[in-house]
C-alpha atoms as a PDB file:
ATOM      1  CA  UNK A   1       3.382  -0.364  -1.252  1.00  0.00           C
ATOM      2  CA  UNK A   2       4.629   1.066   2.004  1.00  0.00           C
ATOM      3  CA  UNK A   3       5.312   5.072   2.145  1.00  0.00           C
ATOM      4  CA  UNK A   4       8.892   5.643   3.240  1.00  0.00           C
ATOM      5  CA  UNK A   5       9.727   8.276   5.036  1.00  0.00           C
ATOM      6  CA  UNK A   6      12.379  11.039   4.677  1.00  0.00           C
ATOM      7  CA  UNK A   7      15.345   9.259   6.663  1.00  0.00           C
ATOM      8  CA  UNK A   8      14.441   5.894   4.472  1.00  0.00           C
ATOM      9  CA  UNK A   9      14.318   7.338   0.787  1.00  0.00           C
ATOM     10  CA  UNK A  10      17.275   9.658   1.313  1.00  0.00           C
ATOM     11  CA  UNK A  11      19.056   6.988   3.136  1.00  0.00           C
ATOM     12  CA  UNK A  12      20.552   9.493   5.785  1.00  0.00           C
ATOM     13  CA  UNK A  13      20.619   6.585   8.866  1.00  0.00           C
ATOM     14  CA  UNK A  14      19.501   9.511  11.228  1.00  0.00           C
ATOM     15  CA  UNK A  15      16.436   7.602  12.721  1.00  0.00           C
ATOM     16  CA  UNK A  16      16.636   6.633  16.211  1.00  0.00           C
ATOM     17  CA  UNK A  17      18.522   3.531  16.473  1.00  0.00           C
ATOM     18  CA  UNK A  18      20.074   4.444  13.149  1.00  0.00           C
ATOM     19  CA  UNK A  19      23.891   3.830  12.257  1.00  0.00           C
ATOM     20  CA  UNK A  20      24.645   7.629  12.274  1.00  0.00           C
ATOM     21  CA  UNK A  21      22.371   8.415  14.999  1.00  0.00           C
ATOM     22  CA  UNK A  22      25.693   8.518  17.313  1.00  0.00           C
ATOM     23  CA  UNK A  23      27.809  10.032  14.576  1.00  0.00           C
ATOM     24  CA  UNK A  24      25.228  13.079  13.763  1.00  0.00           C
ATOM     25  CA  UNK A  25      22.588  12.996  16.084  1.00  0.00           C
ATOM     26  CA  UNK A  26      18.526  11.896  15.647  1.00  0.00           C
ATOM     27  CA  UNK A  27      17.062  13.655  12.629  1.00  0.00           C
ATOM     28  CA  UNK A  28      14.493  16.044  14.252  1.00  0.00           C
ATOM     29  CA  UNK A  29      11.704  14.467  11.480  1.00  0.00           C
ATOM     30  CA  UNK A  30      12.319  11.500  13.187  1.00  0.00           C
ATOM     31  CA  UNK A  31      11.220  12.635  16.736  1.00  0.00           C
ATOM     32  CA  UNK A  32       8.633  15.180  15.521  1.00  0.00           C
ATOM     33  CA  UNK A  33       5.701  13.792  16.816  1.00  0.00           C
ATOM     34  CA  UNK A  34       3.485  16.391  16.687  1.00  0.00           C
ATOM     35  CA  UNK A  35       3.212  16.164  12.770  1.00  0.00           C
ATOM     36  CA  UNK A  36       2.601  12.053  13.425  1.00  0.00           C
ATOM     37  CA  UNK A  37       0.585  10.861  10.321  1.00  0.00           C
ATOM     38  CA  UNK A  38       0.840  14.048   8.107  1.00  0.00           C
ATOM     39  CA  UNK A  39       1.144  12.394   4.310  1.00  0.00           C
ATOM     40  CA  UNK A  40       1.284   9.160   5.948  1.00  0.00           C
ATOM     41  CA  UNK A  41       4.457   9.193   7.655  1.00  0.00           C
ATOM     42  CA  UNK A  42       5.824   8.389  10.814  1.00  0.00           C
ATOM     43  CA  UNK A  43       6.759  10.949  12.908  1.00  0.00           C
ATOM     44  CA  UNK A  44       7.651  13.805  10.635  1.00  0.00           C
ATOM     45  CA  UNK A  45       8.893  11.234   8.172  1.00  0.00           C
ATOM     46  CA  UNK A  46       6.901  12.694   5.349  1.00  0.00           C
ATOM     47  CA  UNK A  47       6.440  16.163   6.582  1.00  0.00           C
ATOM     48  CA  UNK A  48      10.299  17.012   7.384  1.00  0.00           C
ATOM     49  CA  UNK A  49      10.465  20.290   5.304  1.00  0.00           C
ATOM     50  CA  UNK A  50       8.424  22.358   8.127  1.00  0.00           C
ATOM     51  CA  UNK A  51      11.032  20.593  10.335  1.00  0.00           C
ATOM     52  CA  UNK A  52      13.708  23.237  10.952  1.00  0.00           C
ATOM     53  CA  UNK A  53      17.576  21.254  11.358  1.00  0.00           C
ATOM     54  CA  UNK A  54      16.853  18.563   9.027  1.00  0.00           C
ATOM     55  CA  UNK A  55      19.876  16.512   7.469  1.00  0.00           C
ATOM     56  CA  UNK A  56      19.577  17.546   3.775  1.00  0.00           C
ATOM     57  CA  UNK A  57      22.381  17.319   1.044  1.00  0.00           C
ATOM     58  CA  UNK A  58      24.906  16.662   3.715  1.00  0.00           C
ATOM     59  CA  UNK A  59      24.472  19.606   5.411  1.00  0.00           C
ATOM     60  CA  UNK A  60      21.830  21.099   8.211  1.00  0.00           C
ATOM     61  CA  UNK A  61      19.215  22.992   7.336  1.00  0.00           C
ATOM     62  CA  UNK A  62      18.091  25.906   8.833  1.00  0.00           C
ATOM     63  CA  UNK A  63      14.530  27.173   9.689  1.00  0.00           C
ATOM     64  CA  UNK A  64      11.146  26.088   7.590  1.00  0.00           C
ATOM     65  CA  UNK A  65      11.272  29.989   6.293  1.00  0.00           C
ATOM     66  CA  UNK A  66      15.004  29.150   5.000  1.00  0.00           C
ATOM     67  CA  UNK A  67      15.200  26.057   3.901  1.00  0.00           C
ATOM     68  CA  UNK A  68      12.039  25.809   2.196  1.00  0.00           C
ATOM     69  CA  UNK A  69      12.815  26.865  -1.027  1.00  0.00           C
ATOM     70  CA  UNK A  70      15.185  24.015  -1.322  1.00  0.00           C
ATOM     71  CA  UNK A  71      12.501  21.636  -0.079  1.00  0.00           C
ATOM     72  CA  UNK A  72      10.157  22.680  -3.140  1.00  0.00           C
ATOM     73  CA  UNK A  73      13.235  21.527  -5.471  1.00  0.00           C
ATOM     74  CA  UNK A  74      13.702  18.281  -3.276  1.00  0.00           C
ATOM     75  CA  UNK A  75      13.142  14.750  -4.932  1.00  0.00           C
ATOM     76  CA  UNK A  76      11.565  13.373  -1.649  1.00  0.00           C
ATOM     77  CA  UNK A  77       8.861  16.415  -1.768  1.00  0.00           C
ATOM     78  CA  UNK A  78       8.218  15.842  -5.191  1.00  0.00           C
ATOM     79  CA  UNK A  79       7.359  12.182  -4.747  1.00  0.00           C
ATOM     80  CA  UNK A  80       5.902  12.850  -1.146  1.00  0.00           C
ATOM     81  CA  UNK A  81       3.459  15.221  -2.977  1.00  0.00           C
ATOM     82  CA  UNK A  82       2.970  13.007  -5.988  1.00  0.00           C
ATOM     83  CA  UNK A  83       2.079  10.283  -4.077  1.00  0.00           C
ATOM     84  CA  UNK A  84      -0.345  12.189  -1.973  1.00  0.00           C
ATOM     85  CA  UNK A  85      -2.551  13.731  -4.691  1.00  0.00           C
ATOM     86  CA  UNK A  86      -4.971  15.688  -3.254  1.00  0.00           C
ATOM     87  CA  UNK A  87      -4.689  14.882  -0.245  1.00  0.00           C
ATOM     88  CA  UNK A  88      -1.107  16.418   0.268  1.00  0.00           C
ATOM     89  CA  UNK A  89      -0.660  18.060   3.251  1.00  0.00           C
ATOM     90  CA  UNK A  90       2.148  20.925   2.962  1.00  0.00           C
END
């Protein structure tokens, strides 16, 4: 089974080349590079809650400090971290 990553399981199309990419912009997971592998993902795929300006419940997000308590509540963390086990990286 292939991990998805953030911009696949939440469906927001914000990956480059994605149909909203001109409409909203490149998800900032999606060009994250420097968190390339964390939990398995691509790009910040499955890392995006330290990724301030995420695309989350239609809205932007803010900094990791502010947005994270919504990230702990998220369905994608909660399978990201399920998946992962022990060795989750958060």
């Amino acid at each position: 089974m292939a991990k998805k990553n953030c911009w696949e399981h939440k469906k927001c199309e914000r990956e480059v080349r994605g149909p909203k990419e001109k409409e909203l912009g490149v998800c900032p997971a999606a060009t994250n590079f420097s968190k390339n592998g964390r939990n398995g993902g691509k790009a910040a795929g499955r890392y995006c809650w330290k990724v301030a300006e995420t695309l989350c419940g239609d809205k932007v997000q803010g900094t990791f400090a502010e947005k994270l308590p919504d990230c702990f509540q998220c369905d994608f963390f909660k399978l990201v971290r399920s998946e992962e086990g022990a060795d989750f990286r958060s």
